[in-house]
PDB file of N, CA and C in Angstrom:
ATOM      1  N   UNK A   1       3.346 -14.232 -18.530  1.00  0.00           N
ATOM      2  CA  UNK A   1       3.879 -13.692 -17.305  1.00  0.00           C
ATOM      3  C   UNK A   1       2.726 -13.351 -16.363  1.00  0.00           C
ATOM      4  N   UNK A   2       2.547 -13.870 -15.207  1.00  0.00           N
ATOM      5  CA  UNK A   2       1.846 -13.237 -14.323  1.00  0.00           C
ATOM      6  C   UNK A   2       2.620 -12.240 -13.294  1.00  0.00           C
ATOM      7  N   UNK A   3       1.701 -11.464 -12.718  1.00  0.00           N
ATOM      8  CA  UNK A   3       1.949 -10.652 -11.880  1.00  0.00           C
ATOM      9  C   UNK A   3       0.837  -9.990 -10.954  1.00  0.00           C
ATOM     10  N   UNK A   4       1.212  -9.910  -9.884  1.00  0.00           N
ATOM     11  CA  UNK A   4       0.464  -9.790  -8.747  1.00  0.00           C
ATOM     12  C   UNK A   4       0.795  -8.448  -7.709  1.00  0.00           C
ATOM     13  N   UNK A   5      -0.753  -7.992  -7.323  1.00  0.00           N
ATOM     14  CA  UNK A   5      -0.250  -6.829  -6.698  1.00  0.00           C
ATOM     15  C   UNK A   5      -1.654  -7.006  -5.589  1.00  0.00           C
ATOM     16  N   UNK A   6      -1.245  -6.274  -4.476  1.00  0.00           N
ATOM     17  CA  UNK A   6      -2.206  -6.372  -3.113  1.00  0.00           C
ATOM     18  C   UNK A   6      -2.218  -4.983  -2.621  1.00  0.00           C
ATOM     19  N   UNK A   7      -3.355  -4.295  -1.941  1.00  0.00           N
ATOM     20  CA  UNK A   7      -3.299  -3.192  -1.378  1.00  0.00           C
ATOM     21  C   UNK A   7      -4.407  -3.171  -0.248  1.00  0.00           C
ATOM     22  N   UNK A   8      -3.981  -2.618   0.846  1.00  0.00           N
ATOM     23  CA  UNK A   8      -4.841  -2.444   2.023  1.00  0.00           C
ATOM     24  C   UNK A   8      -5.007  -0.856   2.574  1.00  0.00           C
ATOM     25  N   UNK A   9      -5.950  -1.090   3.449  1.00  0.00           N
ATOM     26  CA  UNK A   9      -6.610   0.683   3.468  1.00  0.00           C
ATOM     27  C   UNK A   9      -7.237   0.746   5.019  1.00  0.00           C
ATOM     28  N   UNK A  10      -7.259   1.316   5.661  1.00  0.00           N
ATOM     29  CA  UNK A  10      -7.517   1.596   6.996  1.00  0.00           C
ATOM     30  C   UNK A  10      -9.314   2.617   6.421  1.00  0.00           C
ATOM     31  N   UNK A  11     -10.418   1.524   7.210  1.00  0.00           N
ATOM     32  CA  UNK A  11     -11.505   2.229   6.710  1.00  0.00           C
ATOM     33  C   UNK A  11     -11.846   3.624   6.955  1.00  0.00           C
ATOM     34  N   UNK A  12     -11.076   4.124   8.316  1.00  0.00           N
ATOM     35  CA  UNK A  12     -11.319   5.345   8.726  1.00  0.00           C
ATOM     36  C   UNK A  12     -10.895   6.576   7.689  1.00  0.00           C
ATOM     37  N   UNK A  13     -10.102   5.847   7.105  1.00  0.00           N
ATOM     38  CA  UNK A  13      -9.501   7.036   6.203  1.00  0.00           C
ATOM     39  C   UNK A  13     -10.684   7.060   5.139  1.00  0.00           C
ATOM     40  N   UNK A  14     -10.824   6.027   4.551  1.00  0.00           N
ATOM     41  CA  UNK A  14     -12.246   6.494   3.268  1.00  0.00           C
ATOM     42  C   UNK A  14     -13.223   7.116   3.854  1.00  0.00           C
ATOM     43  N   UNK A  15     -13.674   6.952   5.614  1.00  0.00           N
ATOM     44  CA  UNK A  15     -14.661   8.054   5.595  1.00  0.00           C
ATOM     45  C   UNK A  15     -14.656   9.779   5.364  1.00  0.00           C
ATOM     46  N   UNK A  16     -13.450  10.151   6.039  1.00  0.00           N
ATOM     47  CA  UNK A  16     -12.969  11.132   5.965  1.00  0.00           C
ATOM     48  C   UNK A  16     -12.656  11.381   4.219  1.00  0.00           C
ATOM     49  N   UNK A  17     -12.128  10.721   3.504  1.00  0.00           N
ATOM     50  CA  UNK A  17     -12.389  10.926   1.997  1.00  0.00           C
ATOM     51  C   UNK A  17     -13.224  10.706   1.330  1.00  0.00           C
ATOM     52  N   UNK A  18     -14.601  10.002   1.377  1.00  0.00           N
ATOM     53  CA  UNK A  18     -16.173  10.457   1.431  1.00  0.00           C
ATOM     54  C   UNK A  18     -16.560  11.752   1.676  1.00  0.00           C
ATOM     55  N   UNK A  19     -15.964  12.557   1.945  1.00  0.00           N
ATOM     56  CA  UNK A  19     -16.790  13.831   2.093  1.00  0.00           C
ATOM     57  C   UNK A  19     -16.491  14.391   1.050  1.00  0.00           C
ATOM     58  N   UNK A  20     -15.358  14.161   0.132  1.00  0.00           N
ATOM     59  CA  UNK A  20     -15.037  14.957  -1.263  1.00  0.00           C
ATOM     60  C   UNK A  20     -15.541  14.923  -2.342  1.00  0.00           C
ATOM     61  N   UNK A  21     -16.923  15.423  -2.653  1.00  0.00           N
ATOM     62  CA  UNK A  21     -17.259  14.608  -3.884  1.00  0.00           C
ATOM     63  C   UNK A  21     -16.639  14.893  -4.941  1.00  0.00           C
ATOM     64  N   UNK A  22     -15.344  15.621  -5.531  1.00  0.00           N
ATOM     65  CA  UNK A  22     -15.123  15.518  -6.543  1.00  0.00           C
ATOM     66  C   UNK A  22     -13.900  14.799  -6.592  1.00  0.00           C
ATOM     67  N   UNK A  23     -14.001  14.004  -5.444  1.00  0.00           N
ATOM     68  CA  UNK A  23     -12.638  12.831  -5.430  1.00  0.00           C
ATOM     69  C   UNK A  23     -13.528  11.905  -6.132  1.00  0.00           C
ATOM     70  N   UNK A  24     -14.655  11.453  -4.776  1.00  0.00           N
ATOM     71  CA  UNK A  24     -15.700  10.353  -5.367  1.00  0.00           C
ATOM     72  C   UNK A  24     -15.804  10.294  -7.174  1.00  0.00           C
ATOM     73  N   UNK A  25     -15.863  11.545  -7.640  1.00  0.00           N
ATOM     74  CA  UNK A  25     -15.810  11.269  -9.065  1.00  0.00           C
ATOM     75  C   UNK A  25     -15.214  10.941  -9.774  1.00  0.00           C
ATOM     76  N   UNK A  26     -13.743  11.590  -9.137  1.00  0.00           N
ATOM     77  CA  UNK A  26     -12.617  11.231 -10.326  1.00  0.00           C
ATOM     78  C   UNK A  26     -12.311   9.826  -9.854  1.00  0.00           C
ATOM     79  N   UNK A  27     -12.866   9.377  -9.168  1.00  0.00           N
ATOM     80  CA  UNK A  27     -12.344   7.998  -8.361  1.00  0.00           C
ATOM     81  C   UNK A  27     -12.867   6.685  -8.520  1.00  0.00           C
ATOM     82  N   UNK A  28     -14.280   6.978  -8.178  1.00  0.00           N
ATOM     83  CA  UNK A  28     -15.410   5.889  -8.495  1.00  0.00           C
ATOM     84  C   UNK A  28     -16.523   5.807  -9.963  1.00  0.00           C
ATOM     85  N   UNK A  29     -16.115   5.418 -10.914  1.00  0.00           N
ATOM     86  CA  UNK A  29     -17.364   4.814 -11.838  1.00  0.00           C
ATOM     87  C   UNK A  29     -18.981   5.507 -11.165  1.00  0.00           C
ATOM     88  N   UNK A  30     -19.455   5.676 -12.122  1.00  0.00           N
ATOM     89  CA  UNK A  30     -21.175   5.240 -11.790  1.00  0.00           C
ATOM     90  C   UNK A  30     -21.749   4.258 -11.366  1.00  0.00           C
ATOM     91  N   UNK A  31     -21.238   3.307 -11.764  1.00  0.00           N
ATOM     92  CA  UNK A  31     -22.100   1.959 -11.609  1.00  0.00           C
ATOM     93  C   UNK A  31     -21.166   1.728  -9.798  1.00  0.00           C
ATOM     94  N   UNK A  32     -19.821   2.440 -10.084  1.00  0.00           N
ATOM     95  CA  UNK A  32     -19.392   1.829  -7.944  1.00  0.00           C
ATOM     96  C   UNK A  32     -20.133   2.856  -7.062  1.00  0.00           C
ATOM     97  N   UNK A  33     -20.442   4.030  -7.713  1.00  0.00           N
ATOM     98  CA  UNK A  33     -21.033   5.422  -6.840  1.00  0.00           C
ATOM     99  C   UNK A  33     -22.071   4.228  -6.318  1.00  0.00           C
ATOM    100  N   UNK A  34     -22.686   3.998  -7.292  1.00  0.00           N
ATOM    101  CA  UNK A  34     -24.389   3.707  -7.017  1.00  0.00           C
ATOM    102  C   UNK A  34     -24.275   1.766  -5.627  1.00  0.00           C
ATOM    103  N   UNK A  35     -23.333   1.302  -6.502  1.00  0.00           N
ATOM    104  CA  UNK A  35     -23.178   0.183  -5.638  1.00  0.00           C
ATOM    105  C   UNK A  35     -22.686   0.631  -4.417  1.00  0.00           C
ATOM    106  N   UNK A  36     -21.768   1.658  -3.916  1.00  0.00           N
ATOM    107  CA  UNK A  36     -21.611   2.112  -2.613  1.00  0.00           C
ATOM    108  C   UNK A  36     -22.440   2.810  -2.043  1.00  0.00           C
ATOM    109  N   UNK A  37     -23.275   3.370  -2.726  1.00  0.00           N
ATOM    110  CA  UNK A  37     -24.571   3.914  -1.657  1.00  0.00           C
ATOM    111  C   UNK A  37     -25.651   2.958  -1.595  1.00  0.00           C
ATOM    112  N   UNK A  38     -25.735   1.831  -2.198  1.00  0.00           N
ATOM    113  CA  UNK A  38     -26.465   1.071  -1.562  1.00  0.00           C
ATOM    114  C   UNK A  38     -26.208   0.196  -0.681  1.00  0.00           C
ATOM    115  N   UNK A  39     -25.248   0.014  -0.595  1.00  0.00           N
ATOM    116  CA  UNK A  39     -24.458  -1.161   1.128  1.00  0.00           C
ATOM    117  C   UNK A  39     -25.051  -0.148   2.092  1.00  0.00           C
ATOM    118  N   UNK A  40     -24.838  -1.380   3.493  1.00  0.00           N
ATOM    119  CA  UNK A  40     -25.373  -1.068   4.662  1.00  0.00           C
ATOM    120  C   UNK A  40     -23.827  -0.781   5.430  1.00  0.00           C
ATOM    121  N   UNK A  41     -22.749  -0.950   4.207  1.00  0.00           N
ATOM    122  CA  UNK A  41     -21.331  -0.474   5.168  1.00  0.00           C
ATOM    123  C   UNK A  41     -20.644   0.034   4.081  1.00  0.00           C
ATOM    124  N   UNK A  42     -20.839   1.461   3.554  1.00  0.00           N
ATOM    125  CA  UNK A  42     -20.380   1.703   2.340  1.00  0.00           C
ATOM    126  C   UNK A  42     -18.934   2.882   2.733  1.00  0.00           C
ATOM    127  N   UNK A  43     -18.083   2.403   3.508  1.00  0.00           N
ATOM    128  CA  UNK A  43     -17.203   3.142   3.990  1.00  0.00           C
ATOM    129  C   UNK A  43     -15.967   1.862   3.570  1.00  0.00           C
ATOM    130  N   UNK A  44     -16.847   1.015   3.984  1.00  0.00           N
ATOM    131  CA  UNK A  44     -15.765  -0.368   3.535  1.00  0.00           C
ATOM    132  C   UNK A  44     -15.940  -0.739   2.593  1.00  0.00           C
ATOM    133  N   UNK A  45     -16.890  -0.977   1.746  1.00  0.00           N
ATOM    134  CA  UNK A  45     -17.437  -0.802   0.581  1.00  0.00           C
ATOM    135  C   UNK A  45     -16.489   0.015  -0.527  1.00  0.00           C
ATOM    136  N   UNK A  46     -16.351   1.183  -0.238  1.00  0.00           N
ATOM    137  CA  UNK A  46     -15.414   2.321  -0.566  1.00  0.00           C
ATOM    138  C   UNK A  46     -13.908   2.005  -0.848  1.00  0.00           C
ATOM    139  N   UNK A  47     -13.678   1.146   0.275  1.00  0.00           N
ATOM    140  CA  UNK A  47     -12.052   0.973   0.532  1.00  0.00           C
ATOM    141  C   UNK A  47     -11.936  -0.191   0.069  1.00  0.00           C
ATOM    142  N   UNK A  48     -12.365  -1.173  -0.235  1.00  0.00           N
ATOM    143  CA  UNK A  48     -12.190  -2.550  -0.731  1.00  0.00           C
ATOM    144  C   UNK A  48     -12.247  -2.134  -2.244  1.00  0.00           C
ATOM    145  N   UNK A  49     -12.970  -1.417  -2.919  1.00  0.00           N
ATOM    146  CA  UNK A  49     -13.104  -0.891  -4.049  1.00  0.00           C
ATOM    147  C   UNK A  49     -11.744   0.176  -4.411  1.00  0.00           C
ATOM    148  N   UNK A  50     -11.271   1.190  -3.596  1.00  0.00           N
ATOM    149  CA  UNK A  50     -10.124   1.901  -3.920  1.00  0.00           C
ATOM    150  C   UNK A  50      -9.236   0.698  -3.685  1.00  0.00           C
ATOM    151  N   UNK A  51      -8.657  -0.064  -2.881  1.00  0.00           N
ATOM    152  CA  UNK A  51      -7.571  -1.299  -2.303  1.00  0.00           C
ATOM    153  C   UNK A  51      -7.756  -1.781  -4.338  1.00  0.00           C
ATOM    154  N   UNK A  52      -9.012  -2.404  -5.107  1.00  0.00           N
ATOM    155  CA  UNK A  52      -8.631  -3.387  -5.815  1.00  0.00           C
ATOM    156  C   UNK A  52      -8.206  -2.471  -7.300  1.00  0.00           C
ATOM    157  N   UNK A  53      -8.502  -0.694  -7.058  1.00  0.00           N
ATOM    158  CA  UNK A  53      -7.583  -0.141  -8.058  1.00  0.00           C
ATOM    159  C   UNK A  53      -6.016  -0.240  -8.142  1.00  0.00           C
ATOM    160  N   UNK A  54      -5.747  -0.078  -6.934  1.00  0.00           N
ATOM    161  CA  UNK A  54      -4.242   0.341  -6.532  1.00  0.00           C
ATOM    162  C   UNK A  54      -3.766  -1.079  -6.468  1.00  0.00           C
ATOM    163  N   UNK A  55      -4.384  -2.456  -6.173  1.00  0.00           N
ATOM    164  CA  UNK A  55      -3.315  -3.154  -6.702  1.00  0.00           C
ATOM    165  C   UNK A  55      -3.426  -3.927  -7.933  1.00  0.00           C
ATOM    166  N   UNK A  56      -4.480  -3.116  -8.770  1.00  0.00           N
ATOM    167  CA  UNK A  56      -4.542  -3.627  -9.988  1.00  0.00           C
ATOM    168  C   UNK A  56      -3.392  -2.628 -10.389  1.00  0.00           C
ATOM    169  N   UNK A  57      -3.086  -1.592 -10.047  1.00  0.00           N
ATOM    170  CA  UNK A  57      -1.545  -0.689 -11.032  1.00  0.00           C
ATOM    171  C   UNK A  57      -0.293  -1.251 -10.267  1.00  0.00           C
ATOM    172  N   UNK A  58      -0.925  -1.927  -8.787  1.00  0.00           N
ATOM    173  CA  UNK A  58       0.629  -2.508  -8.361  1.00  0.00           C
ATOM    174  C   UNK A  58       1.046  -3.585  -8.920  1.00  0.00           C
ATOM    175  N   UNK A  59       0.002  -4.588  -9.586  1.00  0.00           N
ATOM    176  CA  UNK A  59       0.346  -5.465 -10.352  1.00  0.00           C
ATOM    177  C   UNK A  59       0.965  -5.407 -11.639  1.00  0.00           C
ATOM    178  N   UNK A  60       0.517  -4.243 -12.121  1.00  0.00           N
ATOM    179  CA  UNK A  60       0.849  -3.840 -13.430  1.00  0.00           C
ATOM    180  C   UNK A  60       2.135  -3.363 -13.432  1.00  0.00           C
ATOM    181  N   UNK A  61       2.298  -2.869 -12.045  1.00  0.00           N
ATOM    182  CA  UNK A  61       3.941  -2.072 -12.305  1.00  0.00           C
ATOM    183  C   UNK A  61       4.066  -0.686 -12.621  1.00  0.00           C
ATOM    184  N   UNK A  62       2.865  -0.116 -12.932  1.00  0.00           N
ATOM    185  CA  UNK A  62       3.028   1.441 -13.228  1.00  0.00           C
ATOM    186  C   UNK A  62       1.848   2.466 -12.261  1.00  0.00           C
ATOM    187  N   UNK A  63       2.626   3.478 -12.677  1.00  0.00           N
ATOM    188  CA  UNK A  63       1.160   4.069 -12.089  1.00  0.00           C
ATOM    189  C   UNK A  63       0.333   4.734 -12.480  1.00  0.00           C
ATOM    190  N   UNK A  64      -0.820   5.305 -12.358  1.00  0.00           N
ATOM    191  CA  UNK A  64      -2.112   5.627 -13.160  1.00  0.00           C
ATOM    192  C   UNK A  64      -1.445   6.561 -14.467  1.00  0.00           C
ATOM    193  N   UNK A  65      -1.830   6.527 -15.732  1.00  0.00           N
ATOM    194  CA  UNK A  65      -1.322   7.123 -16.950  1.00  0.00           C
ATOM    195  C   UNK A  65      -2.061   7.929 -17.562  1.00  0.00           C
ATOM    196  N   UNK A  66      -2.426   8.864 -17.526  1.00  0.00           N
ATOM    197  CA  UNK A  66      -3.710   9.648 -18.407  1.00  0.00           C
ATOM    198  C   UNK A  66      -4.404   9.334 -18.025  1.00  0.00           C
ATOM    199  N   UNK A  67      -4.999   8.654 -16.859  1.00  0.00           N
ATOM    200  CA  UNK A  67      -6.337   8.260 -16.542  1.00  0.00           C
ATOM    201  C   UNK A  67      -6.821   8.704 -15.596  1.00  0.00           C
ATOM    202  N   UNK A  68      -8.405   8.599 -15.367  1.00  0.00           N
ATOM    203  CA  UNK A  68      -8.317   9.077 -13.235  1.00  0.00           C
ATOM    204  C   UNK A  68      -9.100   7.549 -13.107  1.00  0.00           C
ATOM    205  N   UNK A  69      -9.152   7.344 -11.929  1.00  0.00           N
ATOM    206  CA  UNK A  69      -8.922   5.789 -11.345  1.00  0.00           C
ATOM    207  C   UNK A  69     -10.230   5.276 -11.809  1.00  0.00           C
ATOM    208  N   UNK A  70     -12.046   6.478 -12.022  1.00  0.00           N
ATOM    209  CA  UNK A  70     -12.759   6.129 -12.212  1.00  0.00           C
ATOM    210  C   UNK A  70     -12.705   5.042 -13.630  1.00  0.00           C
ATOM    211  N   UNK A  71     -11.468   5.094 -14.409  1.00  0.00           N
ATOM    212  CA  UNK A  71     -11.733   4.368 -15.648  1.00  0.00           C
ATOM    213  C   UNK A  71     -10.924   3.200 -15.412  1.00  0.00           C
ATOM    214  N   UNK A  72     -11.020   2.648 -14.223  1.00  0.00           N
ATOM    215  CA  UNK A  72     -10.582   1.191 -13.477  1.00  0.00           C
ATOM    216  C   UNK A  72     -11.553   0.908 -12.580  1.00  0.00           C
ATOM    217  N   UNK A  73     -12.548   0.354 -13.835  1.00  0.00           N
ATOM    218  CA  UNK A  73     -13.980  -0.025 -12.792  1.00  0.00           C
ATOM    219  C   UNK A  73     -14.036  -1.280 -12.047  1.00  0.00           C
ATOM    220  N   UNK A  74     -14.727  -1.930 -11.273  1.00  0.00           N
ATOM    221  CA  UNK A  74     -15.132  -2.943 -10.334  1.00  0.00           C
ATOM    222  C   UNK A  74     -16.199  -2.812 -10.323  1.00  0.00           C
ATOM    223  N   UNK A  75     -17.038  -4.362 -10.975  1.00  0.00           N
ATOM    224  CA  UNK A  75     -18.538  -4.528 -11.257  1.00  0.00           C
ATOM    225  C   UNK A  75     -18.291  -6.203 -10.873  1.00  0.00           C
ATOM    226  N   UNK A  76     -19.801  -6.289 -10.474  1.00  0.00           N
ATOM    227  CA  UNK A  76     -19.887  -7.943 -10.232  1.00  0.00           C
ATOM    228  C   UNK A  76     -20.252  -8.878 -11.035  1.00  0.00           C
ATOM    229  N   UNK A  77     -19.946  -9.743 -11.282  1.00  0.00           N
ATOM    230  CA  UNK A  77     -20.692 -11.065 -11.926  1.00  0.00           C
ATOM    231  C   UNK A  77     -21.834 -11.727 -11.872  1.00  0.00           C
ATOM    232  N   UNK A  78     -22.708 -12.354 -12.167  1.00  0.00           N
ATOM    233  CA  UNK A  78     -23.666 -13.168 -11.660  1.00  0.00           C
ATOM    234  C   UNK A  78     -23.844 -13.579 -10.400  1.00  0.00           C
ATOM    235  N   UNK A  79     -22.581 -13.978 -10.116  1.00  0.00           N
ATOM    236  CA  UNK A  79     -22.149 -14.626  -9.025  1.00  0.00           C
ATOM    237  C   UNK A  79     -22.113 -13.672  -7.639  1.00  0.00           C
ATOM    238  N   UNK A  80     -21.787 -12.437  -8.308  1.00  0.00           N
ATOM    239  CA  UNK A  80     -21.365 -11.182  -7.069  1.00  0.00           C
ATOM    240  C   UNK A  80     -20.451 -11.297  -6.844  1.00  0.00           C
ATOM    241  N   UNK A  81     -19.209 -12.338  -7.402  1.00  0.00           N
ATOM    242  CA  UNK A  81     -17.989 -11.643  -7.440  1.00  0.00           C
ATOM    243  C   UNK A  81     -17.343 -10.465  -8.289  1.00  0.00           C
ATOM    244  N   UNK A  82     -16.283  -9.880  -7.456  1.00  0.00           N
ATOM    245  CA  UNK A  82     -15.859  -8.660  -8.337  1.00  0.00           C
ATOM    246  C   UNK A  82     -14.876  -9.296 -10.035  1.00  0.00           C
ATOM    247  N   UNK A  83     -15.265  -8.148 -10.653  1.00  0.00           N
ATOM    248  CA  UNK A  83     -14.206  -8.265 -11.861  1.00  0.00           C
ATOM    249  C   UNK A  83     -13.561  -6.678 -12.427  1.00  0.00           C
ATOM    250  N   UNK A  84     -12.876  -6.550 -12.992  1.00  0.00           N
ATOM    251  CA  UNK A  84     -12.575  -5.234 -13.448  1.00  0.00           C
ATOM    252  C   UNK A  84     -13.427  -5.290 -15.046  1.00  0.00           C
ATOM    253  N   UNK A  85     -13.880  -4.169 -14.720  1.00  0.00           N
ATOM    254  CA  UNK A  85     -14.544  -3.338 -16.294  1.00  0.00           C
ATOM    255  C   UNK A  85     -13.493  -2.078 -16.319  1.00  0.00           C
ATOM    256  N   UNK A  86     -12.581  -1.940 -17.509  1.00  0.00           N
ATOM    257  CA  UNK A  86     -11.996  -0.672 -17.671  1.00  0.00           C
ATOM    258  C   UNK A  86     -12.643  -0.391 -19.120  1.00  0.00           C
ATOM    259  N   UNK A  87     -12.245   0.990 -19.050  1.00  0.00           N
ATOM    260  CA  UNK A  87     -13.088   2.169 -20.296  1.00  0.00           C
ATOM    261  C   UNK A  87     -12.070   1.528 -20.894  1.00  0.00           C
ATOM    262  N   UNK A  88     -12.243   1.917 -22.714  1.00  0.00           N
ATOM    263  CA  UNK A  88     -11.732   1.546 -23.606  1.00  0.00           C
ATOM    264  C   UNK A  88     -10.287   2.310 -23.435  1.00  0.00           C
ATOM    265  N   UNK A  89     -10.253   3.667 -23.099  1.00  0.00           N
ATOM    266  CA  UNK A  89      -8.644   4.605 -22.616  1.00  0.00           C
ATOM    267  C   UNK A  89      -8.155   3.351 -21.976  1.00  0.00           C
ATOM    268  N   UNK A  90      -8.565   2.994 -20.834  1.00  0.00           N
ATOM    269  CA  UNK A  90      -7.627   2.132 -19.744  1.00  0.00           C
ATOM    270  C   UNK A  90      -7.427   0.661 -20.452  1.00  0.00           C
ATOM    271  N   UNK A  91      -8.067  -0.073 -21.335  1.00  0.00           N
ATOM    272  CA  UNK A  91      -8.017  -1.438 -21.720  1.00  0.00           C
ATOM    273  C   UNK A  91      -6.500  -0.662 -22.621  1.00  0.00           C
ATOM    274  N   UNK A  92      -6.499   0.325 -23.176  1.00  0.00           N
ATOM    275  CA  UNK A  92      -5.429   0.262 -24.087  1.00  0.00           C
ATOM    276  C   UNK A  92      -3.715   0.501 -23.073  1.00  0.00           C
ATOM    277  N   UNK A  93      -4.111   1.709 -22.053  1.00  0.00           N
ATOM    278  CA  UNK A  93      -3.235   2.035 -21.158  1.00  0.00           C
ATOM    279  C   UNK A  93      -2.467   0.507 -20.779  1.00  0.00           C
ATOM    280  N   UNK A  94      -3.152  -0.315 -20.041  1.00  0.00           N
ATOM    281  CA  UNK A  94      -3.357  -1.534 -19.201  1.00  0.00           C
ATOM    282  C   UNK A  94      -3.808  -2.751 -19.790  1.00  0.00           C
ATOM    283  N   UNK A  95      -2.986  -3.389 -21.175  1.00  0.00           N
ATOM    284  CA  UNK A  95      -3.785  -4.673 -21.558  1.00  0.00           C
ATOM    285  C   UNK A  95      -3.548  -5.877 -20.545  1.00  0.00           C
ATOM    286  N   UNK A  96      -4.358  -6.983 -20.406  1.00  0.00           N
ATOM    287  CA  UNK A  96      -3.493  -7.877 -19.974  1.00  0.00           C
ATOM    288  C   UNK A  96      -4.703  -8.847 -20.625  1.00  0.00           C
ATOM    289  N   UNK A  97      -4.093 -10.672 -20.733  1.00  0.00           N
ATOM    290  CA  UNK A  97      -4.989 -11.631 -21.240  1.00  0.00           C
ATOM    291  C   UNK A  97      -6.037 -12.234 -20.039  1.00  0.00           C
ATOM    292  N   UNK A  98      -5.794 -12.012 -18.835  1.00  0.00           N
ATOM    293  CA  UNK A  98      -6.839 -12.600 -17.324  1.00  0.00           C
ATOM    294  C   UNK A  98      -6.052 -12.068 -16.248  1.00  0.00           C
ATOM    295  N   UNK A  99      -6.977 -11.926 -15.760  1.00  0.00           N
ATOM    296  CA  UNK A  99      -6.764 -11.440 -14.502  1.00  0.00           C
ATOM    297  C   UNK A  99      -8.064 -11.943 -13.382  1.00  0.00           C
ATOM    298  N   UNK A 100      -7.661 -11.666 -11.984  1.00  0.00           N
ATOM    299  CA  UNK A 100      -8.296 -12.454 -10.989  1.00  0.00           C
ATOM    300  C   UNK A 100      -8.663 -11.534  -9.769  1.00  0.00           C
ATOM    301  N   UNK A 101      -9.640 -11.328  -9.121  1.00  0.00           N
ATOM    302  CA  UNK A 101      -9.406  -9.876  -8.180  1.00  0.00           C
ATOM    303  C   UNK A 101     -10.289 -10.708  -6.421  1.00  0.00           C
ATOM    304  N   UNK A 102      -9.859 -10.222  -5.697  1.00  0.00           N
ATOM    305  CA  UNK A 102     -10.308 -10.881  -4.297  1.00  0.00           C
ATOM    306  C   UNK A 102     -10.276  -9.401  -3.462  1.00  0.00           C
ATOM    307  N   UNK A 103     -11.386  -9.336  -3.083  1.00  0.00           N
ATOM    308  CA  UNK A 103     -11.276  -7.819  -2.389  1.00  0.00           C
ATOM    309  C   UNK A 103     -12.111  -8.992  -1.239  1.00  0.00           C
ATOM    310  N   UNK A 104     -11.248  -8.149   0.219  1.00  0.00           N
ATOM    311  CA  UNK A 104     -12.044  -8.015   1.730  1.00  0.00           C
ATOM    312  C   UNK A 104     -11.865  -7.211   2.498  1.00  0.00           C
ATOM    313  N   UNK A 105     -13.058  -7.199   3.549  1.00  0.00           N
ATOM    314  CA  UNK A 105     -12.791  -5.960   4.408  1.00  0.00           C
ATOM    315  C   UNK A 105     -13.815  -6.490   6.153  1.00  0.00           C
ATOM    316  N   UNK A 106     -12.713  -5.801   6.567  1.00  0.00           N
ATOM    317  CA  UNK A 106     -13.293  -5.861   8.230  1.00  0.00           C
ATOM    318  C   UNK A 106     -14.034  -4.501   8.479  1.00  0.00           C
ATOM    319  N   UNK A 107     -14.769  -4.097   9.835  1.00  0.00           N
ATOM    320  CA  UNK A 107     -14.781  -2.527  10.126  1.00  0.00           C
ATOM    321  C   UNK A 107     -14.093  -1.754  10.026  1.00  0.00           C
ATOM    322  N   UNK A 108     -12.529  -2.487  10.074  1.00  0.00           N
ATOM    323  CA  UNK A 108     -11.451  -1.388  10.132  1.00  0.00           C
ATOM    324  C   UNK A 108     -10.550  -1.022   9.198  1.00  0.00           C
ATOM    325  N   UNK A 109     -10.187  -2.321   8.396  1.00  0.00           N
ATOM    326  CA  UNK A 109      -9.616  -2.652   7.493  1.00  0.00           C
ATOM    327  C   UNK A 109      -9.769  -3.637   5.756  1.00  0.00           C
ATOM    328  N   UNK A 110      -9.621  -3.053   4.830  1.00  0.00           N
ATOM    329  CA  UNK A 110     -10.135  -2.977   3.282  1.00  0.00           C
ATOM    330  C   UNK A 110      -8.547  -3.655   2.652  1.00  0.00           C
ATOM    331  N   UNK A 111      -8.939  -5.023   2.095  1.00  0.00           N
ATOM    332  CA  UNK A 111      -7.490  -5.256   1.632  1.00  0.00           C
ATOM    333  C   UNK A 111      -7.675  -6.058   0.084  1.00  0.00           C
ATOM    334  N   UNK A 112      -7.588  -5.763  -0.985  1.00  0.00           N
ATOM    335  CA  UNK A 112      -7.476  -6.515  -2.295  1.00  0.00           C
ATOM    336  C   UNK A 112      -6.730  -7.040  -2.683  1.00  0.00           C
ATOM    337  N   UNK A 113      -6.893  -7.957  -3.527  1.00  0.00           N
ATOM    338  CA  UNK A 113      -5.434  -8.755  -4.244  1.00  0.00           C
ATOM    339  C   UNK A 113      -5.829  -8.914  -5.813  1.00  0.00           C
ATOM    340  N   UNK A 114      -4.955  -8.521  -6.627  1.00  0.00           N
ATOM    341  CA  UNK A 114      -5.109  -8.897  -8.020  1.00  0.00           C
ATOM    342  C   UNK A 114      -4.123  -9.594  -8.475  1.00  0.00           C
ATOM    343  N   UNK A 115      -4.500 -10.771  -9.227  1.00  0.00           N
ATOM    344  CA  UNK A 115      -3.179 -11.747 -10.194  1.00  0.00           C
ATOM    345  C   UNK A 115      -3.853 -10.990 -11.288  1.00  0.00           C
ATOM    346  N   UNK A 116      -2.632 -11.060 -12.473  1.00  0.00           N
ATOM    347  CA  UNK A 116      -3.134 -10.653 -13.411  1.00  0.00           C
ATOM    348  C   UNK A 116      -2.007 -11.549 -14.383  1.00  0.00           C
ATOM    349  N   UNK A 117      -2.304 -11.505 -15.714  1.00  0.00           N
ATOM    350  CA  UNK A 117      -1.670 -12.532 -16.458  1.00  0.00           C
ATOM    351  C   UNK A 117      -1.538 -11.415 -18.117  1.00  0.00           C
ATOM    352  N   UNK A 118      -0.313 -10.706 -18.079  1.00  0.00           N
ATOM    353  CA  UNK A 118       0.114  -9.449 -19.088  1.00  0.00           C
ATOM    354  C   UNK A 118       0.490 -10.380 -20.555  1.00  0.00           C
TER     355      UNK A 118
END
């Protein structure tokens, strides 16, 4: 069975939720903290990264379970495309056999798409 989920984000809003750092925590991984403070546009950066949590659970059909979102990571490949790394909690929460993730973003606007294959 596949299933597919998409989410978009207005960048203005992640700046204004950048100022929370104990959102940033429960929200972003280490390894995305560190990859968003090194972009030269890490507001969009931010939101293309929250966009490919939310439609990795819209794909899934549920919504976050015992978890906080930081354990629905986004790390790159060789390539520098994105992939999901989840903590061992979330691989069990959330199995699936492949999945596929496409994150973009303008100045204004942050939009992801995940297929995923349960």
């Amino acid at each position: 069975m596949f299933l597919c989920g998409i989410d978009s984000l207005q960048v203005d809003r992640m700046k204004k939720i950048l100022l929370n750092q104990r959102f940033i925590e429960r929200v972003f991984s280490p390894y995305e903290i560190e990859y968003i403070n090194k972009k030269s546009k890490p507001y969009e950066t931010a939101a293309g990264l929250w966009c490919a949590k939310e439609a990795f659970l819209k794909a899934y059909g549920t919504g976050i379970e015992n978890l906080n979102l930081c354990e629905i990571g986004v790390i790159h490949n060789e390539k520098g495309a994105p992939v999901f790394k989840l903590t061992d909690n979330a691989e069990k929460s959330y199995p699936y056999n492949w999945v596929s993730l496409s994150i973009t973003h303008t100045n204004e606007t942050a939009t992801a798409m995940v297929i995923l294959q349960k």
